[in-house]
C-alpha atoms as a PDB file:
ATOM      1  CA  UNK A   1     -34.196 -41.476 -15.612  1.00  0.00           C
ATOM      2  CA  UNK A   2     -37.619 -42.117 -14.026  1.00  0.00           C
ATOM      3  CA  UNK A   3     -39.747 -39.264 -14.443  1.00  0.00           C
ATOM      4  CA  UNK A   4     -42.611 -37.978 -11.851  1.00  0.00           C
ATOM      5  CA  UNK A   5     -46.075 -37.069 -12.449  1.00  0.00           C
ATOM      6  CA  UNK A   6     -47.892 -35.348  -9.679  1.00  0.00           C
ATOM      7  CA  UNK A   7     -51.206 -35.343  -9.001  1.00  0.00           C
ATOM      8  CA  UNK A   8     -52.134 -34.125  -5.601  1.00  0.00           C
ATOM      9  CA  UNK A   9     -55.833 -34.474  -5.590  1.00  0.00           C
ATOM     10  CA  UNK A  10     -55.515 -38.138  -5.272  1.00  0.00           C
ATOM     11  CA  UNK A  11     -54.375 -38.015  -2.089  1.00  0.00           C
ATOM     12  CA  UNK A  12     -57.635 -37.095  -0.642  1.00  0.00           C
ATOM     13  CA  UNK A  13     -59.299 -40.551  -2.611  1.00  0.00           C
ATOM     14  CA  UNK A  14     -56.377 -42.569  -1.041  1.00  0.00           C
ATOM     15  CA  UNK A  15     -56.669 -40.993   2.507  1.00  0.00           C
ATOM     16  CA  UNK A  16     -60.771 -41.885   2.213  1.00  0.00           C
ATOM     17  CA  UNK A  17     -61.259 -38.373   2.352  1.00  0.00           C
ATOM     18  CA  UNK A  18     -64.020 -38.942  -0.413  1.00  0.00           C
ATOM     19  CA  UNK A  19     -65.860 -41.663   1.067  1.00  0.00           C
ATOM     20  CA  UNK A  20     -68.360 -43.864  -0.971  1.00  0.00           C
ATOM     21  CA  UNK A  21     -71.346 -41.867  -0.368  1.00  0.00           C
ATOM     22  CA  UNK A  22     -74.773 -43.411   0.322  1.00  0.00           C
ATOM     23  CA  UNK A  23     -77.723 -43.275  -2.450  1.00  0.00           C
ATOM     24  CA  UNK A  24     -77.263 -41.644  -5.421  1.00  0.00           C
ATOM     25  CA  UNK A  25     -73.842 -38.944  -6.087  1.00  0.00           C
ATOM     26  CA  UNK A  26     -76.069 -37.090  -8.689  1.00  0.00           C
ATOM     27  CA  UNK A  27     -78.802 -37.058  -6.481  1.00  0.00           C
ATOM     28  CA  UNK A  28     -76.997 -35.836  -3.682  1.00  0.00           C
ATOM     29  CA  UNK A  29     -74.771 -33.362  -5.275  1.00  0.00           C
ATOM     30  CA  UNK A  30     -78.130 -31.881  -6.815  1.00  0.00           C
ATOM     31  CA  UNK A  31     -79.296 -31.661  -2.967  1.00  0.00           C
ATOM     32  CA  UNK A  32     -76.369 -29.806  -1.963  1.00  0.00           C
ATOM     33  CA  UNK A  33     -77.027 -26.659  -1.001  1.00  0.00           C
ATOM     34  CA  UNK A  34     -74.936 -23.533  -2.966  1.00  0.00           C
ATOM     35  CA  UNK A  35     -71.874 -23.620  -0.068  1.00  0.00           C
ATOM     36  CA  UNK A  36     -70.972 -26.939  -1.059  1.00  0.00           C
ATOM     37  CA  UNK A  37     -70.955 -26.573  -4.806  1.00  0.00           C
ATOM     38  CA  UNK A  38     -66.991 -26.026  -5.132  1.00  0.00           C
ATOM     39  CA  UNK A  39     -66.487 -28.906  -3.092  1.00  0.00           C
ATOM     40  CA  UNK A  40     -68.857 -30.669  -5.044  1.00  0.00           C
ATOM     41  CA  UNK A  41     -67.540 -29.027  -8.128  1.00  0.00           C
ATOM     42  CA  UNK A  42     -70.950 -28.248  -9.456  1.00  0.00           C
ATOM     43  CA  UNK A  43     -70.950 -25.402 -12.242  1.00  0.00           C
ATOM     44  CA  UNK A  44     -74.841 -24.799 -12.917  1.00  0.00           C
ATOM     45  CA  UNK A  45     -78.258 -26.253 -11.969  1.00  0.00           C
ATOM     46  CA  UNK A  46     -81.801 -25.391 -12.946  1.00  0.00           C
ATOM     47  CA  UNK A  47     -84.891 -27.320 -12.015  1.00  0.00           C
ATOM     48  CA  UNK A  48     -84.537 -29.890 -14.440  1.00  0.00           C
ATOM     49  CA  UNK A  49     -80.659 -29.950 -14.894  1.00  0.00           C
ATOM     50  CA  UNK A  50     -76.894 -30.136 -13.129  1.00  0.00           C
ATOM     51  CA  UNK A  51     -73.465 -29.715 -14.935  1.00  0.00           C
ATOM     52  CA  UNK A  52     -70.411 -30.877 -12.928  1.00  0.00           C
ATOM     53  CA  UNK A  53     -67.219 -31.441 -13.290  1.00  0.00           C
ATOM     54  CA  UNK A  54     -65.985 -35.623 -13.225  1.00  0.00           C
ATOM     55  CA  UNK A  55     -63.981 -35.878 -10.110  1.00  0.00           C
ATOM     56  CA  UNK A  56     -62.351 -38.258 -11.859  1.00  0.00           C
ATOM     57  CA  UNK A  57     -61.735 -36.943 -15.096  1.00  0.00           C
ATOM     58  CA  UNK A  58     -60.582 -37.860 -18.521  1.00  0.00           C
ATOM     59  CA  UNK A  59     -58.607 -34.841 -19.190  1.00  0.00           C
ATOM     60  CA  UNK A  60     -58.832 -31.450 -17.790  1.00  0.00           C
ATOM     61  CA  UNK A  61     -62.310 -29.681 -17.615  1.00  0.00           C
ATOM     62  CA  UNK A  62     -64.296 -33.270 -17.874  1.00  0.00           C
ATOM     63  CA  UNK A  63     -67.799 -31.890 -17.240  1.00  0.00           C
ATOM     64  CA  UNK A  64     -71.062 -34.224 -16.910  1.00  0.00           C
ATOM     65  CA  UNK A  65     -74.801 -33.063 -17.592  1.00  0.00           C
ATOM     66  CA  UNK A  66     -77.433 -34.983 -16.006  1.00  0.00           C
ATOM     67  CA  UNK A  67     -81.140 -34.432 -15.298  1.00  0.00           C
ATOM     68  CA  UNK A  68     -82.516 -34.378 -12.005  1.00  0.00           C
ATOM     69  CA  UNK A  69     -84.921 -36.934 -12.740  1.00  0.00           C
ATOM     70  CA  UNK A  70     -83.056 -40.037 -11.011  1.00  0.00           C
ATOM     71  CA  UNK A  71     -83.874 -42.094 -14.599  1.00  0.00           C
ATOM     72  CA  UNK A  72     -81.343 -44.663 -16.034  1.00  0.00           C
ATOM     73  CA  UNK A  73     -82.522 -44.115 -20.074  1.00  0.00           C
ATOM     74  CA  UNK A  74     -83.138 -40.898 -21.800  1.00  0.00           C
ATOM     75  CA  UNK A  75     -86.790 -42.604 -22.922  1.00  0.00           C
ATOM     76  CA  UNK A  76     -87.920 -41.846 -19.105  1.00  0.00           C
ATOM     77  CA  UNK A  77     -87.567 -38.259 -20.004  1.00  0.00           C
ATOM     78  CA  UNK A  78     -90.210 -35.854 -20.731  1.00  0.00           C
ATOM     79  CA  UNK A  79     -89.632 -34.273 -23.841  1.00  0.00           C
ATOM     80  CA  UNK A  80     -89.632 -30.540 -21.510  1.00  0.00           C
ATOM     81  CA  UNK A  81     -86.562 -32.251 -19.865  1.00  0.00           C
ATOM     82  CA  UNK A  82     -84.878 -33.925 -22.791  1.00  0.00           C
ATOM     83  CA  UNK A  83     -85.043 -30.819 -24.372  1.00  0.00           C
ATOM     84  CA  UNK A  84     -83.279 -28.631 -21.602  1.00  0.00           C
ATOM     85  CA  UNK A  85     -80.953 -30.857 -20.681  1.00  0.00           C
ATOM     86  CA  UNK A  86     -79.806 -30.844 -25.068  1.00  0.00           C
ATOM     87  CA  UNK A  87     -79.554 -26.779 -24.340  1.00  0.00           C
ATOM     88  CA  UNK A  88     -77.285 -27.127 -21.212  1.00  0.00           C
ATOM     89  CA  UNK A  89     -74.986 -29.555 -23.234  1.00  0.00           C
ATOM     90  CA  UNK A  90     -75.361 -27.126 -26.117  1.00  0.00           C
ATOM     91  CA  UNK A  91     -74.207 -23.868 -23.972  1.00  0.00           C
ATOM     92  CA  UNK A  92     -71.728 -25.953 -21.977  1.00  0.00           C
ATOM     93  CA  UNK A  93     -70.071 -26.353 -25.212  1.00  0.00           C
ATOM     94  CA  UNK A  94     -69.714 -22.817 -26.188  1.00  0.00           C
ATOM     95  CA  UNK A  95     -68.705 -22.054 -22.056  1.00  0.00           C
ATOM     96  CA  UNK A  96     -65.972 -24.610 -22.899  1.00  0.00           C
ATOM     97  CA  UNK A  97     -64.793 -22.884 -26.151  1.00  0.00           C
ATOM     98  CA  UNK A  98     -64.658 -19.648 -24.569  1.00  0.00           C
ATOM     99  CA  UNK A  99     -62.874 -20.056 -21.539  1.00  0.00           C
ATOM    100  CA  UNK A 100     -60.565 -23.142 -22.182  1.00  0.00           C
ATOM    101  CA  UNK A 101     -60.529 -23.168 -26.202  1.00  0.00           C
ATOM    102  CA  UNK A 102     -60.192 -26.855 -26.843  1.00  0.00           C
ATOM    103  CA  UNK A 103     -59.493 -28.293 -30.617  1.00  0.00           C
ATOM    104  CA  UNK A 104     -62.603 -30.373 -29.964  1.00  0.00           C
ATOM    105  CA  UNK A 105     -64.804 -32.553 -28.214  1.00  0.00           C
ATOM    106  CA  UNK A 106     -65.608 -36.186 -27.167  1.00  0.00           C
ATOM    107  CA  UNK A 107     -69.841 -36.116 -26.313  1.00  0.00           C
ATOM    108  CA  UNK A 108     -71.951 -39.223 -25.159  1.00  0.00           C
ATOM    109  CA  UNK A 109     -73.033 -41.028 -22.621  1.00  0.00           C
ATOM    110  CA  UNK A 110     -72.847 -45.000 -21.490  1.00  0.00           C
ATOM    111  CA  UNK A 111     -76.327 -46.631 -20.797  1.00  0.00           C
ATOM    112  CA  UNK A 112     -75.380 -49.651 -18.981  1.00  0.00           C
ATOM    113  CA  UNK A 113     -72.947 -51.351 -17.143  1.00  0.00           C
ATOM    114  CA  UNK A 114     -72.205 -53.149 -20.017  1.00  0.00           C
ATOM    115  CA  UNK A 115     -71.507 -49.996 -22.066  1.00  0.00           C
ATOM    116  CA  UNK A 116     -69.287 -48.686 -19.414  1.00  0.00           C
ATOM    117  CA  UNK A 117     -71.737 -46.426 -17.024  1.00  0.00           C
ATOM    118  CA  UNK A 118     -69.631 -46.187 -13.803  1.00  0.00           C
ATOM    119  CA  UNK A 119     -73.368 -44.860 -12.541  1.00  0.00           C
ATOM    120  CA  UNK A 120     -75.879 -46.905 -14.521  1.00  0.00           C
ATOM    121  CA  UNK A 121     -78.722 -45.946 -12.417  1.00  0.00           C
ATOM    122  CA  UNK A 122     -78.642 -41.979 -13.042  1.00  0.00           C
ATOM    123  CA  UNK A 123     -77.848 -41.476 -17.134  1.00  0.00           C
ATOM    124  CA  UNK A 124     -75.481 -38.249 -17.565  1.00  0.00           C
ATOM    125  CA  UNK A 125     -73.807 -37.015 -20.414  1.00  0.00           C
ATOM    126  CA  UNK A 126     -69.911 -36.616 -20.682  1.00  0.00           C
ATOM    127  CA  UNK A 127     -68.472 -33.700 -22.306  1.00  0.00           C
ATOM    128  CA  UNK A 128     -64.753 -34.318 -22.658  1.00  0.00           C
ATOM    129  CA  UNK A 129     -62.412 -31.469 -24.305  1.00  0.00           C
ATOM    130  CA  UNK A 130     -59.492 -32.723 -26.092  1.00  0.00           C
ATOM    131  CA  UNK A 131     -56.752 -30.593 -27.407  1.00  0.00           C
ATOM    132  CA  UNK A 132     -53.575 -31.413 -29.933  1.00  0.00           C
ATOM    133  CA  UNK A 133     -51.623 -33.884 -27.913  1.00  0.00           C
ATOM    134  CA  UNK A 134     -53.604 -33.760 -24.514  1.00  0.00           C
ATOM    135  CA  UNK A 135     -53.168 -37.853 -25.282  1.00  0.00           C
ATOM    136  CA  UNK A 136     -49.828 -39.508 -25.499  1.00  0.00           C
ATOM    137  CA  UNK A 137     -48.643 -42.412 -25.121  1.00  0.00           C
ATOM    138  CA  UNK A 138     -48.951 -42.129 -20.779  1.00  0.00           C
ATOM    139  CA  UNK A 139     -52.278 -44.309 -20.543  1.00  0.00           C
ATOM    140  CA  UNK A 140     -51.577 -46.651 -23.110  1.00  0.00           C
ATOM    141  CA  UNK A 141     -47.846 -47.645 -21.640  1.00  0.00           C
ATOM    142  CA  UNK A 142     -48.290 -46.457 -18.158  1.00  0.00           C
ATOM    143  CA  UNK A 143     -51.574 -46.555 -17.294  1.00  0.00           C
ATOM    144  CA  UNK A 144     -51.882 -43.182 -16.118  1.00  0.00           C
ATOM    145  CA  UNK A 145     -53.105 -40.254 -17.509  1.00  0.00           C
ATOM    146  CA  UNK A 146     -51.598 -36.565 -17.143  1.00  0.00           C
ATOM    147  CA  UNK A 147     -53.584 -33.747 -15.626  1.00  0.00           C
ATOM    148  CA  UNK A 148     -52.290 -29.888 -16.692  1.00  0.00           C
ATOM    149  CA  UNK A 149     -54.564 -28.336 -13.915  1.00  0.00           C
ATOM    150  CA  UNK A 150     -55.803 -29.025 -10.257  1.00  0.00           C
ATOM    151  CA  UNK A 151     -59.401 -29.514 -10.733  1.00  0.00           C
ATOM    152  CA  UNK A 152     -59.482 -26.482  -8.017  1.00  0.00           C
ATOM    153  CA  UNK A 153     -57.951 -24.426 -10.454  1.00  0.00           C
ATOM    154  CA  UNK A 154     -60.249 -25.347 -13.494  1.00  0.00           C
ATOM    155  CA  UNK A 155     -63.151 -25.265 -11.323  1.00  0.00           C
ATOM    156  CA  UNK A 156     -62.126 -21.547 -10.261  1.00  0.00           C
ATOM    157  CA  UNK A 157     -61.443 -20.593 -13.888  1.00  0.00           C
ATOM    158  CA  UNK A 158     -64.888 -22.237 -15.868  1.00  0.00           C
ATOM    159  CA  UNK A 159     -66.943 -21.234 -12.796  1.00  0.00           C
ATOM    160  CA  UNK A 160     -67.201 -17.878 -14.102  1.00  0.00           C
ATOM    161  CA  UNK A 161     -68.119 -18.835 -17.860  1.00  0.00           C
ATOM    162  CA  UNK A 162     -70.918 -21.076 -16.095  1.00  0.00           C
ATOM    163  CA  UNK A 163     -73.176 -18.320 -14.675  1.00  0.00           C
ATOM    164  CA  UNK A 164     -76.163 -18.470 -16.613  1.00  0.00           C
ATOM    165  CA  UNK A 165     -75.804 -21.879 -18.401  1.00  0.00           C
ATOM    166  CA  UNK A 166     -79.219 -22.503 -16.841  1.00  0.00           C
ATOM    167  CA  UNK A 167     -82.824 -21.840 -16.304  1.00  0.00           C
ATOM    168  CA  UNK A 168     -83.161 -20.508 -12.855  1.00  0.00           C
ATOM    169  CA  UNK A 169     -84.937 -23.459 -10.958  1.00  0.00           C
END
């Protein structure tokens, strides 16, 4: 019997709906003003730092840190920035326990092409929650993975846990 996984939010990527945007999508989602952050599906910014969630996620609730700066290596960092953007990842962690409570996390980042950076130009740090069996055997036979949530929904329900996560900028 063949089985049917929906996901409907990748209807608007296959419609062009989400066009390839010009410059930098960190740069301009940290441009956008507050009435485009659900579309956007930014969570927090301060001065120095934005959390959103991937559009393209890993599993639900996929979030990525960034700084501002428009660098491609932490080492073009100030230490002010390094540091804030290490307190963001820290609070989106406990934002993420409290509202979602995964079993645990995947945290890093790709510097490179080569290291599998889908945006090598603007570093960003993935935070990834995993649960028991959120992984089957879907991406490794089917090549698709399985989504419990429109990221509408999760957006709506972390939104709330996000107020705060930074500095006023």
């Amino acid at each position: 019997m063949e089985e049917i996984i929906w996901a409907p939010w990748r209807m608007e990527f296959i419609e062009g709906k989400h066009p390839k945007e010009e410059g930098c999508v960190f740069c301009n989602a940290a441009a956008a003003p507050r009435e485009q952050w659900a579309q956007r599906l930014i969570l927090a910014r301060s001065k120095s730092v934005l959390v959103i969630m991937n559009r393209f996620p890993y599993v639900n609730a996929h979030l990525l840190v960034m700084p501002l700066a428009h660098v491609s290596t932490p080492e073009a960092l100030s230490d002010e920035i390094y540091t804030d953007v290490a307190l963001v990842l820290r609070r989106c962690l406990t934002a993420l326990r409290t509202t979602l409570s995964p079993a645990g996390f995947n945290m890093g980042m790709n510097l490179g092409r080569t290291a599998g950076a889908g945006i090598e130009d603007h570093i960003h740090w993935h935070i990834v929650p995993r649960w028991n069996g959120d992984n089957n055997f879907m991406p490794v036979i089917g090549s698709t993975r399985c989504m419990p949530q429109h990221l509408d929904e999760t957006y709506a329900r972390l939104l709330p846990a996000f107020d705060g996560i930074c500095e006023p900028g």
